[in-house]
C-alpha atoms as a PDB file:
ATOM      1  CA  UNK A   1      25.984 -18.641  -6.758  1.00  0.00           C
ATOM      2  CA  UNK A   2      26.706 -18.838  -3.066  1.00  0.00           C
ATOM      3  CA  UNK A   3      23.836 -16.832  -2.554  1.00  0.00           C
ATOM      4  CA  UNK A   4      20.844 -19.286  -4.349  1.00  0.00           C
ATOM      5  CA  UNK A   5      22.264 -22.385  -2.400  1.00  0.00           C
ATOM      6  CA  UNK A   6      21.481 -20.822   1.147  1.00  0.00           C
ATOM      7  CA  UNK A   7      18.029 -19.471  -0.364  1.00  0.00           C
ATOM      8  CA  UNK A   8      17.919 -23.190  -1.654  1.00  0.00           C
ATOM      9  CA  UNK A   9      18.241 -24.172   2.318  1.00  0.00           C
ATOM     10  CA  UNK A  10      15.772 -21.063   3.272  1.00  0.00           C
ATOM     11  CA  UNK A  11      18.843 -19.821   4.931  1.00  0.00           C
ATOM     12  CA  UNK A  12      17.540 -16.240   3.560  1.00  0.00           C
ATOM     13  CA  UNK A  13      20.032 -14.089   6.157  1.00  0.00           C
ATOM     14  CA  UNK A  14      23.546 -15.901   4.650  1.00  0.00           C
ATOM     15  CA  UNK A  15      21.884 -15.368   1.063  1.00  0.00           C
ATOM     16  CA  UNK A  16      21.575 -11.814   1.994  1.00  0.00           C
ATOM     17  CA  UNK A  17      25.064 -11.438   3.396  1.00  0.00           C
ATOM     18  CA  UNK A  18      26.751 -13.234   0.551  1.00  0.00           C
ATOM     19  CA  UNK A  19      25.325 -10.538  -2.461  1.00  0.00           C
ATOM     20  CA  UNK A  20      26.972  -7.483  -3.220  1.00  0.00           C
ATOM     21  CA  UNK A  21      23.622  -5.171  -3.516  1.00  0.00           C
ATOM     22  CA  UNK A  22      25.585  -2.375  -4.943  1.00  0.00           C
ATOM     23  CA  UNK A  23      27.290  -4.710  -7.431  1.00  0.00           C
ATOM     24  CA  UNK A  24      24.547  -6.598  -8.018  1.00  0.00           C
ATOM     25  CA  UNK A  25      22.342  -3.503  -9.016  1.00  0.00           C
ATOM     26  CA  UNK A  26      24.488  -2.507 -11.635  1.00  0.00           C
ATOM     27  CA  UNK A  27      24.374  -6.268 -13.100  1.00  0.00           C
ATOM     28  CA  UNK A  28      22.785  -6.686 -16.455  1.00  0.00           C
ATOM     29  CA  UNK A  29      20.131  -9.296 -14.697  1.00  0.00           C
ATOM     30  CA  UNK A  30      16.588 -10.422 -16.424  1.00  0.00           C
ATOM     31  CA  UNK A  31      13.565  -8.835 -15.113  1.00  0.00           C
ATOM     32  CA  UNK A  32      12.381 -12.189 -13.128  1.00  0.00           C
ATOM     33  CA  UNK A  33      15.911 -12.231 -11.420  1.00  0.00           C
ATOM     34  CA  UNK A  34      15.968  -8.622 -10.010  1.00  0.00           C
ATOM     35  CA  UNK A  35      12.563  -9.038  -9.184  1.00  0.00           C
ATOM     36  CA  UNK A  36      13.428 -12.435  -7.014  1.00  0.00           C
ATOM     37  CA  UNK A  37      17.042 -10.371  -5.331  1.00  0.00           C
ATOM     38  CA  UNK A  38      13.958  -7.994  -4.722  1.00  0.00           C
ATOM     39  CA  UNK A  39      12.000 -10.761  -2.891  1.00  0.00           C
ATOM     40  CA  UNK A  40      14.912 -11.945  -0.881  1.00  0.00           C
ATOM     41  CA  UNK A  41      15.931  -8.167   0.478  1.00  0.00           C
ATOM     42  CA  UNK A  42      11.800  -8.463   1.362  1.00  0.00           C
ATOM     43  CA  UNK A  43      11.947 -11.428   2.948  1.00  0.00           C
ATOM     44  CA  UNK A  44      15.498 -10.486   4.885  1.00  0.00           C
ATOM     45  CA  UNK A  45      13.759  -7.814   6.289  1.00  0.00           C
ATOM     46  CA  UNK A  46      15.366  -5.032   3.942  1.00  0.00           C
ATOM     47  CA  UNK A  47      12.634  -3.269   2.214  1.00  0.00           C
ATOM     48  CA  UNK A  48      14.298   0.114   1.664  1.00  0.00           C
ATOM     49  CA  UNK A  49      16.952  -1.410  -0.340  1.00  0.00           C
ATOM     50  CA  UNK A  50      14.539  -3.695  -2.159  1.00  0.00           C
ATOM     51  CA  UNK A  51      12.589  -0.316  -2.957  1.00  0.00           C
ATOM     52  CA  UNK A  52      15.263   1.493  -3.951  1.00  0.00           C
ATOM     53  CA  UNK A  53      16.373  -1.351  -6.351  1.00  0.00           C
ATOM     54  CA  UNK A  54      13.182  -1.519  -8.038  1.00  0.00           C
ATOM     55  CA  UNK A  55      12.479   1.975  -8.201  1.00  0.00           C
ATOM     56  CA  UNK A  56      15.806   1.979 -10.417  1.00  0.00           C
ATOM     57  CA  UNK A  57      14.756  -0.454 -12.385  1.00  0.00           C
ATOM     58  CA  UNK A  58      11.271   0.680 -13.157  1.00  0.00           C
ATOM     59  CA  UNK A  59      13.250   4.223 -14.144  1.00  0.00           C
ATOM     60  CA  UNK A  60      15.565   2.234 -16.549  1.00  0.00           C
ATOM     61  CA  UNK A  61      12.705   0.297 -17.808  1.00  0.00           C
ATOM     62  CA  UNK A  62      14.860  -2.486 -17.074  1.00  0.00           C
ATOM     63  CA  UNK A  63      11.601  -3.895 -14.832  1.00  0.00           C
ATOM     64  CA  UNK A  64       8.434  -2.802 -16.601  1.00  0.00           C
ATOM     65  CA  UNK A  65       6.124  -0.610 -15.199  1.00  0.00           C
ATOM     66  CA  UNK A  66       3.397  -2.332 -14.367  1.00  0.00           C
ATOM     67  CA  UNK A  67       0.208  -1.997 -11.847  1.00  0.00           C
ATOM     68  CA  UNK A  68       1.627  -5.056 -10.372  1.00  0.00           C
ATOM     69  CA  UNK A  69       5.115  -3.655 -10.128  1.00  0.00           C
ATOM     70  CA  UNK A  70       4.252  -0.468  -8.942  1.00  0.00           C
ATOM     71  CA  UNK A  71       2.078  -2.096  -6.355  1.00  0.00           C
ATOM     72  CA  UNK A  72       4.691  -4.123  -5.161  1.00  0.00           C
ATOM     73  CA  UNK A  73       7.171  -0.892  -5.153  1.00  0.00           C
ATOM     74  CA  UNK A  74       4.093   0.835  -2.946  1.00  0.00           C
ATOM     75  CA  UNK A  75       4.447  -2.070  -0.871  1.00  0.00           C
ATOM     76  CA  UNK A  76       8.003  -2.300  -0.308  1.00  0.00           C
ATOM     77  CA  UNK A  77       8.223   1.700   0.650  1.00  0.00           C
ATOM     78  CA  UNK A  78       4.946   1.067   3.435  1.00  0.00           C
ATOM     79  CA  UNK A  79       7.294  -1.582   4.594  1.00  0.00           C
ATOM     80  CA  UNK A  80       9.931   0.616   5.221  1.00  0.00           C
ATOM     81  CA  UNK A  81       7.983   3.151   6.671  1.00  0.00           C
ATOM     82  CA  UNK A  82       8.677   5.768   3.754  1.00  0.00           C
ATOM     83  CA  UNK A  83       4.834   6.591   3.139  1.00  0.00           C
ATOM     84  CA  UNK A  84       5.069   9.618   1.060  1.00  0.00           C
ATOM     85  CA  UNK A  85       6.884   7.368  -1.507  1.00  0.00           C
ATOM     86  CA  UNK A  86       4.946   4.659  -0.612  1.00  0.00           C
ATOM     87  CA  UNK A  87       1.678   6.543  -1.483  1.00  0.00           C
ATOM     88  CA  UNK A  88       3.313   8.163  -4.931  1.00  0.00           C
ATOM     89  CA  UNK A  89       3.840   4.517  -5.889  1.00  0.00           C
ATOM     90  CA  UNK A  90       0.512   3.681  -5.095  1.00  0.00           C
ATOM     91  CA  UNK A  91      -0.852   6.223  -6.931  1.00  0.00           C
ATOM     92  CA  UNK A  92       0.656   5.483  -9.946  1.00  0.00           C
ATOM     93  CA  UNK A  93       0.210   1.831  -9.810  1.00  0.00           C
ATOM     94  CA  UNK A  94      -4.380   3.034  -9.370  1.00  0.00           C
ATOM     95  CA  UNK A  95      -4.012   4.988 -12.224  1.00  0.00           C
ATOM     96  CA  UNK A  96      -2.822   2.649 -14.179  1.00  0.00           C
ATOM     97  CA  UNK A  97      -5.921   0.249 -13.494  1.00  0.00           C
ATOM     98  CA  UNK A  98      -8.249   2.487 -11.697  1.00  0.00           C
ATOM     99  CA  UNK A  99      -7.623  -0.329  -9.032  1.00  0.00           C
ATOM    100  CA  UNK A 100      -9.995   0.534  -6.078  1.00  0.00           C
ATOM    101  CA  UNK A 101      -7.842  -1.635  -3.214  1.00  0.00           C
ATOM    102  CA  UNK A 102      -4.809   0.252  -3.994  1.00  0.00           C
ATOM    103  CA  UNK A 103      -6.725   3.701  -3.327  1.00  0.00           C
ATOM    104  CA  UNK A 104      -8.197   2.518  -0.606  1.00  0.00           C
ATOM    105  CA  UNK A 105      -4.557   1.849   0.907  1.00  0.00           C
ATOM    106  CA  UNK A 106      -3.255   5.399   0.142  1.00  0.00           C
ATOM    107  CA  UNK A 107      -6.505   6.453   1.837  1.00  0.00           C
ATOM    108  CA  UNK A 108      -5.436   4.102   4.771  1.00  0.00           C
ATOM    109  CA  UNK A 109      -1.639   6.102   5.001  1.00  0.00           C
ATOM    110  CA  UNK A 110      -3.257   9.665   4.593  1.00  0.00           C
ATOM    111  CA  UNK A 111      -5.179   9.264   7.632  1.00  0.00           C
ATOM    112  CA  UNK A 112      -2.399   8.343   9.963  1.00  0.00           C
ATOM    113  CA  UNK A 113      -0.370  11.198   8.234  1.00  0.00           C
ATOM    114  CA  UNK A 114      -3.650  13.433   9.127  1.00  0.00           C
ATOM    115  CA  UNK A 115      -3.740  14.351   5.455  1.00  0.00           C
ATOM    116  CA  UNK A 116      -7.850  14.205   5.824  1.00  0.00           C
ATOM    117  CA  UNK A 117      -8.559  15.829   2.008  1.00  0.00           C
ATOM    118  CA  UNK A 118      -6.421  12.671   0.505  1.00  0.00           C
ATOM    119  CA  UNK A 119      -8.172  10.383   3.026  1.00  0.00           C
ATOM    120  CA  UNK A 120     -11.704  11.620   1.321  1.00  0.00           C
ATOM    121  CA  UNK A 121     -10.929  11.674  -2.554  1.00  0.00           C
ATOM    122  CA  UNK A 122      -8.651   8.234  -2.433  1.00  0.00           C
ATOM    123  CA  UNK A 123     -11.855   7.000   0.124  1.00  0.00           C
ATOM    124  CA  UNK A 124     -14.263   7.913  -3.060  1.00  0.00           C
ATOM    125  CA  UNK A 125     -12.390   7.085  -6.019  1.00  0.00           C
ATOM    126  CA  UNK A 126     -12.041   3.370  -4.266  1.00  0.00           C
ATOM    127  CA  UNK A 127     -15.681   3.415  -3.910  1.00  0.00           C
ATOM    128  CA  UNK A 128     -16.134   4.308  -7.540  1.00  0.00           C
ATOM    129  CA  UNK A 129     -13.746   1.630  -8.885  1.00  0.00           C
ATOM    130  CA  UNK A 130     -13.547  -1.314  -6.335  1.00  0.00           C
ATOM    131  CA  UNK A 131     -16.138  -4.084  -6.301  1.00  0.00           C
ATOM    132  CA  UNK A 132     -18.398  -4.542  -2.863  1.00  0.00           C
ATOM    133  CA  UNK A 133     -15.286  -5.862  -0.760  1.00  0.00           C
ATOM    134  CA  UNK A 134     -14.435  -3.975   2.963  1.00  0.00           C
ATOM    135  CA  UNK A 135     -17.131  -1.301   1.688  1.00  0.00           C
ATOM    136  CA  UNK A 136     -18.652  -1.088   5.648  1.00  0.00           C
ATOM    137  CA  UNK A 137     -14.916  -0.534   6.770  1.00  0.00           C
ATOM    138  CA  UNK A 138     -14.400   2.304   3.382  1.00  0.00           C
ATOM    139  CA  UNK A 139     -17.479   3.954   5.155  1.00  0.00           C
ATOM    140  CA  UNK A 140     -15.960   4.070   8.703  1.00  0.00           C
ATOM    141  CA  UNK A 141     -12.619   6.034   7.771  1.00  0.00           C
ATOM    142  CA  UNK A 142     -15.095   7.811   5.791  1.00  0.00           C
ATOM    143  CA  UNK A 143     -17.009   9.459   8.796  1.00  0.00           C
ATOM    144  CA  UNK A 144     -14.142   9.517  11.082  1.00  0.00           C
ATOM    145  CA  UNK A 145     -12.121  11.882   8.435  1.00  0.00           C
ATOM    146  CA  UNK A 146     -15.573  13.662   8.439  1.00  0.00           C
ATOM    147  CA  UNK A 147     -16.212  13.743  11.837  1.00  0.00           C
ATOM    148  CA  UNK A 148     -12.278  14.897  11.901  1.00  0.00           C
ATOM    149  CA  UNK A 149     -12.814  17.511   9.957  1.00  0.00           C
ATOM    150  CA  UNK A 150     -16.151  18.909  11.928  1.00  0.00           C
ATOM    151  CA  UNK A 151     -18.392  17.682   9.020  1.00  0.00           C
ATOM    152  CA  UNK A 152     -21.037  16.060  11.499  1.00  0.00           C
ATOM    153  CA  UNK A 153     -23.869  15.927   8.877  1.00  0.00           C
ATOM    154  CA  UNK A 154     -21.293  14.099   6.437  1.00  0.00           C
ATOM    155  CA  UNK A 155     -20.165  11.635   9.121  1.00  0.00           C
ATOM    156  CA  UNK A 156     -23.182  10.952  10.122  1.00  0.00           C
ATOM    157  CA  UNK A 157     -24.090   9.892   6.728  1.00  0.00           C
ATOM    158  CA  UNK A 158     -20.913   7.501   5.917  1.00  0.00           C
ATOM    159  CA  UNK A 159     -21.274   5.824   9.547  1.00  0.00           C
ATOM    160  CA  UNK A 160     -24.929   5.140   8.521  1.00  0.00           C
ATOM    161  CA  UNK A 161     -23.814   4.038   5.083  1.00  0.00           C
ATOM    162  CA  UNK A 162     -21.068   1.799   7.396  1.00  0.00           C
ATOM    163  CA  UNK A 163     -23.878   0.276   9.795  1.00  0.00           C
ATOM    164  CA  UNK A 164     -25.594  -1.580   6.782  1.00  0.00           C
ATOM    165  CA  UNK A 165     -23.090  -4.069   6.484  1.00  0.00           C
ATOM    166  CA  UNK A 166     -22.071  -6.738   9.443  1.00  0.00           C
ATOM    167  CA  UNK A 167     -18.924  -6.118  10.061  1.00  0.00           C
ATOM    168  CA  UNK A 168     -18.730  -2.620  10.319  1.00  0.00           C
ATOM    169  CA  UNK A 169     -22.292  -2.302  12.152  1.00  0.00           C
ATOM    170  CA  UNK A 170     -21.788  -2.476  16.166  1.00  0.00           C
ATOM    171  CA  UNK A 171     -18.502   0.375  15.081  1.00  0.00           C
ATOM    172  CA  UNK A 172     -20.800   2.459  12.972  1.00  0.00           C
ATOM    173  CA  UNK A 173     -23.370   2.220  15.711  1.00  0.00           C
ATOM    174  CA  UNK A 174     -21.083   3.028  18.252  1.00  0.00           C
ATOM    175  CA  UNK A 175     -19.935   6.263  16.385  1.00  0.00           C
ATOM    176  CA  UNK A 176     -23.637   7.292  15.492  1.00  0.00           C
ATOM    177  CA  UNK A 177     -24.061   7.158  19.059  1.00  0.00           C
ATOM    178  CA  UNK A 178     -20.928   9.309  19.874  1.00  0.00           C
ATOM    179  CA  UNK A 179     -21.414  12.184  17.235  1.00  0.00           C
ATOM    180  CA  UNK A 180     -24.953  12.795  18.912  1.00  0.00           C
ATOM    181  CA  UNK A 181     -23.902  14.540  22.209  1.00  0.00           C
END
């Protein structure tokens, strides 16, 4: 109770310190409830415990499984820097919708992992199943995994692909330009 009168008065630290996570966790709570303790430990900057929460509640079925869910659970890991849960998450959550975004994000993580196979197929399958938006920027991590992994013809071809929309033009000309010496 003490806890949703300071998140009344956006006092979001106190409302933190006054829950008992570990109690609270085992609590028999509805599925909008855990998800809003969820949102708080977000919000007060604790995403690994947030994660963890939901993750156990997804397993118990006790939050449902959703695209949405699993989303958010993708979210919550990236936050807290654990990626390779982060992208499992992810994965699941694409699967369930073939939700082109989402793959482009795990595409996003492999390449600062250097994981440039996973970059390429999660690149494509958001291609296949996303509508037209950030398509110029798809095409630039496109040809720099290419041009990573010594494909020049392939880069080439996704930084041309990349130059035919505005925002990713002067970037894809710039590249185009680098990949000829």
């Amino acid at each position: 109770q003490l806890s949703s009168l300071y998140s009344l008065i956006d006092d979001y630290s106190k409302a933190l310190s006054s829950l008992d996570i570990s109690r609270i966790a085992k609590l028999d709570l509805k599925e909008s409830e855990y998800l809003r303790l969820i949102g708080w430990l977000r919000h007060g900057n604790v995403p690994y415990k947030a994660a963890e929460i939901l993750y156990k509640k997804i397993q118990s079925k006790e939050i449902q499984s959703s695209e949405k869910n699993l989303n958010y659970l993708g979210d919550l890991y990236y936050e807290a820097k654990a990626y390779d849960k982060a992208i499992k998450s992810y994965t699941q959550a694409a699967k369930i919708d073939n939700n082109g975004k989402i793959y482009y994000k795990i595409a996003q993580i492999s390449m600062s992992q250097y994981k440039y196979q996973a970059v390429i197929e999660n690149i494509k399958l958001s291609l296949k199943f996303e509508n037209k938006e950030k398509l110029g920027d798809k095409y630039l991590l496109l040809g720099k995994t290419y041009y990573e992994l010594k494909k020049s013809s392939q880069a080439k071809k996704a930084f041309e692909n990349a130059r035919k929309y505005k925002k990713s033009e002067k970037m894809a000309n710039a590249w185009l330009k680098y990949i000829r010496f």
